[in-house]
N, C-alpha and C. Protein backbone atom coordinates (compact mmCIF):
# COMPACT_ATOMS: atom_id res chain seq x y z
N UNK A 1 -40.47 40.75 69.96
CA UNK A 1 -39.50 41.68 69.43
C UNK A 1 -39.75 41.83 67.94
N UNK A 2 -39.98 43.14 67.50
CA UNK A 2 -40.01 43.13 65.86
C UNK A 2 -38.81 43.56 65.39
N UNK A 3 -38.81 43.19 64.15
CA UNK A 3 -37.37 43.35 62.97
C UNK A 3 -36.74 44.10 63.16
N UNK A 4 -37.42 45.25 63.57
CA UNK A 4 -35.97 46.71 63.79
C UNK A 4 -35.31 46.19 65.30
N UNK A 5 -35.88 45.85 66.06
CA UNK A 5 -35.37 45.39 67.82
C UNK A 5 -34.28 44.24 67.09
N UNK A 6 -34.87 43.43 66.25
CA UNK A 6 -34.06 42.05 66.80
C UNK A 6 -32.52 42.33 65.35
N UNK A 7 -32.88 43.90 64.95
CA UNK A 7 -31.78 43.63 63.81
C UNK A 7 -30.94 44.39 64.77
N UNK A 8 -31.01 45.16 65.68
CA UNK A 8 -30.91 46.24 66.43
C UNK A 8 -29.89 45.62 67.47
N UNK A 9 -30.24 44.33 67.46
CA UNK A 9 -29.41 43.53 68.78
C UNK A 9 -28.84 42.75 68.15
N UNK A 10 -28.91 42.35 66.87
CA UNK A 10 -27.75 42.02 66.09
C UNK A 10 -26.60 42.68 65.74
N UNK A 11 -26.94 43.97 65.02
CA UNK A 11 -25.88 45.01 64.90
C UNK A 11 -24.99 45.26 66.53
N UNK A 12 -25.57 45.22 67.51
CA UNK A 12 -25.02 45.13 68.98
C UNK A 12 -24.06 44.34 69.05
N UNK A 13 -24.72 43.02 68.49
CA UNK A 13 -23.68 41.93 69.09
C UNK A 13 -22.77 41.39 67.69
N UNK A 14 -22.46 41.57 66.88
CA UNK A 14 -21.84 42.20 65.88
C UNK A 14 -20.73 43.12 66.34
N UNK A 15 -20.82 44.30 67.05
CA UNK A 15 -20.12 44.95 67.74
C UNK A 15 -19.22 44.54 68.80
N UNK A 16 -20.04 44.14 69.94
CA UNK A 16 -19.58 43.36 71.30
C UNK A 16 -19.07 41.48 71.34
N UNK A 17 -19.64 41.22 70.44
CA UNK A 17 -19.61 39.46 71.05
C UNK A 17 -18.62 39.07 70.15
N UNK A 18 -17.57 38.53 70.06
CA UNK A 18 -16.94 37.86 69.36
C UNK A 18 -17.49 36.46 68.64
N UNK A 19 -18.04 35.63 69.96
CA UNK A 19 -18.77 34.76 69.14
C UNK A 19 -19.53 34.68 67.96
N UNK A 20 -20.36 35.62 68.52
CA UNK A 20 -21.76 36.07 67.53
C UNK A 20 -21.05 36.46 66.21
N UNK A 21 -20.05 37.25 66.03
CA UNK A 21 -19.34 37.84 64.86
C UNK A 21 -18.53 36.76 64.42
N UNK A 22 -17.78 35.58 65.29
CA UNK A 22 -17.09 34.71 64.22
C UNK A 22 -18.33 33.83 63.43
N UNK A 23 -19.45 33.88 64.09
CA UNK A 23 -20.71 32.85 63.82
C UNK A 23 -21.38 33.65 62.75
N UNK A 24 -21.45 34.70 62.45
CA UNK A 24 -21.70 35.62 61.41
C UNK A 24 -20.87 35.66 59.99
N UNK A 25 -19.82 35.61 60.44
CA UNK A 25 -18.31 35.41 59.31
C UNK A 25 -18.67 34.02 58.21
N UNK A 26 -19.01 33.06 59.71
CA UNK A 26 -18.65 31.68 58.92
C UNK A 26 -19.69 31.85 58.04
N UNK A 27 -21.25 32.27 58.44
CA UNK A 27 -22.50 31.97 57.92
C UNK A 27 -21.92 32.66 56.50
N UNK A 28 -21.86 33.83 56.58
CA UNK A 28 -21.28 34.67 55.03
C UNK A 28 -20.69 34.28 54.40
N UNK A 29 -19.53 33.28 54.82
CA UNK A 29 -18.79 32.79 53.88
C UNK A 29 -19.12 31.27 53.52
N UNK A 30 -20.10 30.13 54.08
CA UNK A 30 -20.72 29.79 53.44
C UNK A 30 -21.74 30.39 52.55
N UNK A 31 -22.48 30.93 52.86
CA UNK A 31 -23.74 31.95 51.83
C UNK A 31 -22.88 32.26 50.62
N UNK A 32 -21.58 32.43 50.56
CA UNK A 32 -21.01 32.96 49.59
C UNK A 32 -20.38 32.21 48.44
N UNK A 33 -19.99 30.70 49.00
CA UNK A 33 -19.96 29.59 47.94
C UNK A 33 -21.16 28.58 48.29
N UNK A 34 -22.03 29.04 48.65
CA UNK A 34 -23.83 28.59 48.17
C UNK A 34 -23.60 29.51 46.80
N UNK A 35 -23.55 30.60 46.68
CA UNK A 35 -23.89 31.61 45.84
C UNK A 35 -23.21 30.95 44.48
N UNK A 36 -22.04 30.72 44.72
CA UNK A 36 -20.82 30.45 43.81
C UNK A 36 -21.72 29.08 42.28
N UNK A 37 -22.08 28.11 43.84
CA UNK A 37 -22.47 26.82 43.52
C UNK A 37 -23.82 27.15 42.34
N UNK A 38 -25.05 27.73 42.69
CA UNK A 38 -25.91 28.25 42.14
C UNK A 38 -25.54 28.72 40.80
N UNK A 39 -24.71 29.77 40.73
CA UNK A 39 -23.97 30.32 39.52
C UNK A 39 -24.23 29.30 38.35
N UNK A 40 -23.72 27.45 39.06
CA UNK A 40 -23.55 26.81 37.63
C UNK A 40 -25.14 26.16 37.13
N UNK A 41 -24.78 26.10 36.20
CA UNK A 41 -25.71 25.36 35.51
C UNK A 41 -26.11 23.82 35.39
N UNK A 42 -25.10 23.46 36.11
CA UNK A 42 -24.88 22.00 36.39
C UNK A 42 -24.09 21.52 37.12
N UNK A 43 -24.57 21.11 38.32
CA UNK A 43 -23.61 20.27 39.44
C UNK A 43 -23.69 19.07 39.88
N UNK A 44 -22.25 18.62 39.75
CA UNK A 44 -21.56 17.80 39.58
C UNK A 44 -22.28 16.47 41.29
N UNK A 45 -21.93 15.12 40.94
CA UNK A 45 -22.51 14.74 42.44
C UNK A 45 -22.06 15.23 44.11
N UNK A 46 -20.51 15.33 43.75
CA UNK A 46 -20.04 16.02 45.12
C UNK A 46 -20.38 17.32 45.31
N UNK A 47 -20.72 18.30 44.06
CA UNK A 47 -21.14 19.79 44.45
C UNK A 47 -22.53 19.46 44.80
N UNK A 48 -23.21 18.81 44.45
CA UNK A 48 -24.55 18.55 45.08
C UNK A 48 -24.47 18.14 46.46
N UNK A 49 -23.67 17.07 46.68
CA UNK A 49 -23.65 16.84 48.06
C UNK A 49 -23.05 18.08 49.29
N UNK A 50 -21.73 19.22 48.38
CA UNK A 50 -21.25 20.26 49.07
C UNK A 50 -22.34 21.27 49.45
N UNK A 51 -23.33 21.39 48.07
CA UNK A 51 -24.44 22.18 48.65
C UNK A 51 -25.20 22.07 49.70
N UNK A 52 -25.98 20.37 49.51
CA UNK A 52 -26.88 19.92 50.57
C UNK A 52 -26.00 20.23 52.37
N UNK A 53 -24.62 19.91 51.76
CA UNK A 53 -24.06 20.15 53.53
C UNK A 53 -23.91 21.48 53.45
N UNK A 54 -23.88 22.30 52.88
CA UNK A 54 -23.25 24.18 53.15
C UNK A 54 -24.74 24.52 53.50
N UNK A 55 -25.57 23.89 53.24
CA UNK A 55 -26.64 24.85 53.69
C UNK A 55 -27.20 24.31 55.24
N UNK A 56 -27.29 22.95 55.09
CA UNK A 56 -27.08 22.47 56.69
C UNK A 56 -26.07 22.96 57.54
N UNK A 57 -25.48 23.33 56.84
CA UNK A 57 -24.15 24.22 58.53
C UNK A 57 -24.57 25.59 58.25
N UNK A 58 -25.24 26.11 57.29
CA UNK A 58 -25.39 27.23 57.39
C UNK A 58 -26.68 27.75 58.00
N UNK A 59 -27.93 26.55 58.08
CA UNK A 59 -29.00 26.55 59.03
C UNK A 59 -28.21 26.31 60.87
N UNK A 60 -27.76 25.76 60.71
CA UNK A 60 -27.19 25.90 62.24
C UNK A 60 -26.37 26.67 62.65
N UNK A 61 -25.40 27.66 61.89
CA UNK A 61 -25.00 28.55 62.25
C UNK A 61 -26.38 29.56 62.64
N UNK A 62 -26.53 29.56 61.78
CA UNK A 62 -28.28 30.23 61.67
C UNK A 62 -28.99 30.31 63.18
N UNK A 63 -29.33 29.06 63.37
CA UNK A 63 -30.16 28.58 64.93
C UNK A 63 -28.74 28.91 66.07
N UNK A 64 -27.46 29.10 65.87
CA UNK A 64 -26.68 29.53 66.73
C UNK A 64 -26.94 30.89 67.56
N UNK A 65 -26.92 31.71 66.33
CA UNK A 65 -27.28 33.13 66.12
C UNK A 65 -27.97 33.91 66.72
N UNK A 66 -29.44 32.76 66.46
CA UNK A 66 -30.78 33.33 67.02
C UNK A 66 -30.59 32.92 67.96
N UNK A 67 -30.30 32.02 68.97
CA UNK A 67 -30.32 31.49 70.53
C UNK A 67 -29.04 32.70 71.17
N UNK A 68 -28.69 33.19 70.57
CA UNK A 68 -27.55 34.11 70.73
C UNK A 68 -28.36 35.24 71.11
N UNK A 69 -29.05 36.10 70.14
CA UNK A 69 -29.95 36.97 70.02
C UNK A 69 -31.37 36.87 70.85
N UNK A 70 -31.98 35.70 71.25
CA UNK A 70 -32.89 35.67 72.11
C UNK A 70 -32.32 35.82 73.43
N UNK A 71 -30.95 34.86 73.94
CA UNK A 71 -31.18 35.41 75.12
C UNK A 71 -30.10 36.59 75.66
N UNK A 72 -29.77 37.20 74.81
CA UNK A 72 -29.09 38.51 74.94
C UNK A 72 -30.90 39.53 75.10
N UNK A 73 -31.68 39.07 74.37
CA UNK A 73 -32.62 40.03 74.25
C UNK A 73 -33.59 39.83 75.69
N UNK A 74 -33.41 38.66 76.03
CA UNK A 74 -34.32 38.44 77.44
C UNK A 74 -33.48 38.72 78.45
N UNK A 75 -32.23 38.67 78.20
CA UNK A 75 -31.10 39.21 79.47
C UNK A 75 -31.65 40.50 79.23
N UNK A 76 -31.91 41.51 78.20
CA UNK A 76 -32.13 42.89 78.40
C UNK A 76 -32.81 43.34 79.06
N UNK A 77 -34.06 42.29 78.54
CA UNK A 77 -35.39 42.89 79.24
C UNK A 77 -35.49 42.29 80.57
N UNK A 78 -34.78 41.69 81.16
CA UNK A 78 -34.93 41.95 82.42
C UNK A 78 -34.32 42.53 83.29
N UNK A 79 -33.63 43.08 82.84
CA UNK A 79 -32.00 43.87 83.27
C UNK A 79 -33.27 45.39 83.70
């Protein structure tokens, strides 16, 4: 599947899946105090440690996503 297919069945399930869209939400709103964190110029030991974990839940929201998106995309193609 290339980039336009697999963004293609994202925007889908975005639409249709609730899951997929609360699993989308969370990822954004970690990504969004990742962003915050970056901003400083210096972080503190627990913001270091908040980072190292926001981005680990935000890789597995991540791998949620895509197992979401693969087999929605192999349910298609065999449909």
């Amino acid at each position: 599947m290339n980039a336009a297919e697999t963004q293609e069945v994202k925007n889908f399930l975005l639409d249709s899946d609730q899951q997929f869209r609360h699993l989308a939400e969370q990822h954004h709103l970690l990504d969004d105090r990742l962003h915050q964190l970056l901003e400083k110029h210096y972080l503190s030991e627990p913001e270091q440690l908040e980072q190292a974990t926001l981005k680990k839940r935000k890789l597995a929201l991540k791998d949620q996503m895509e197992t979401i998106v693969r087999a929605h995309s192999e349910q298609r193609g065999s449909s």
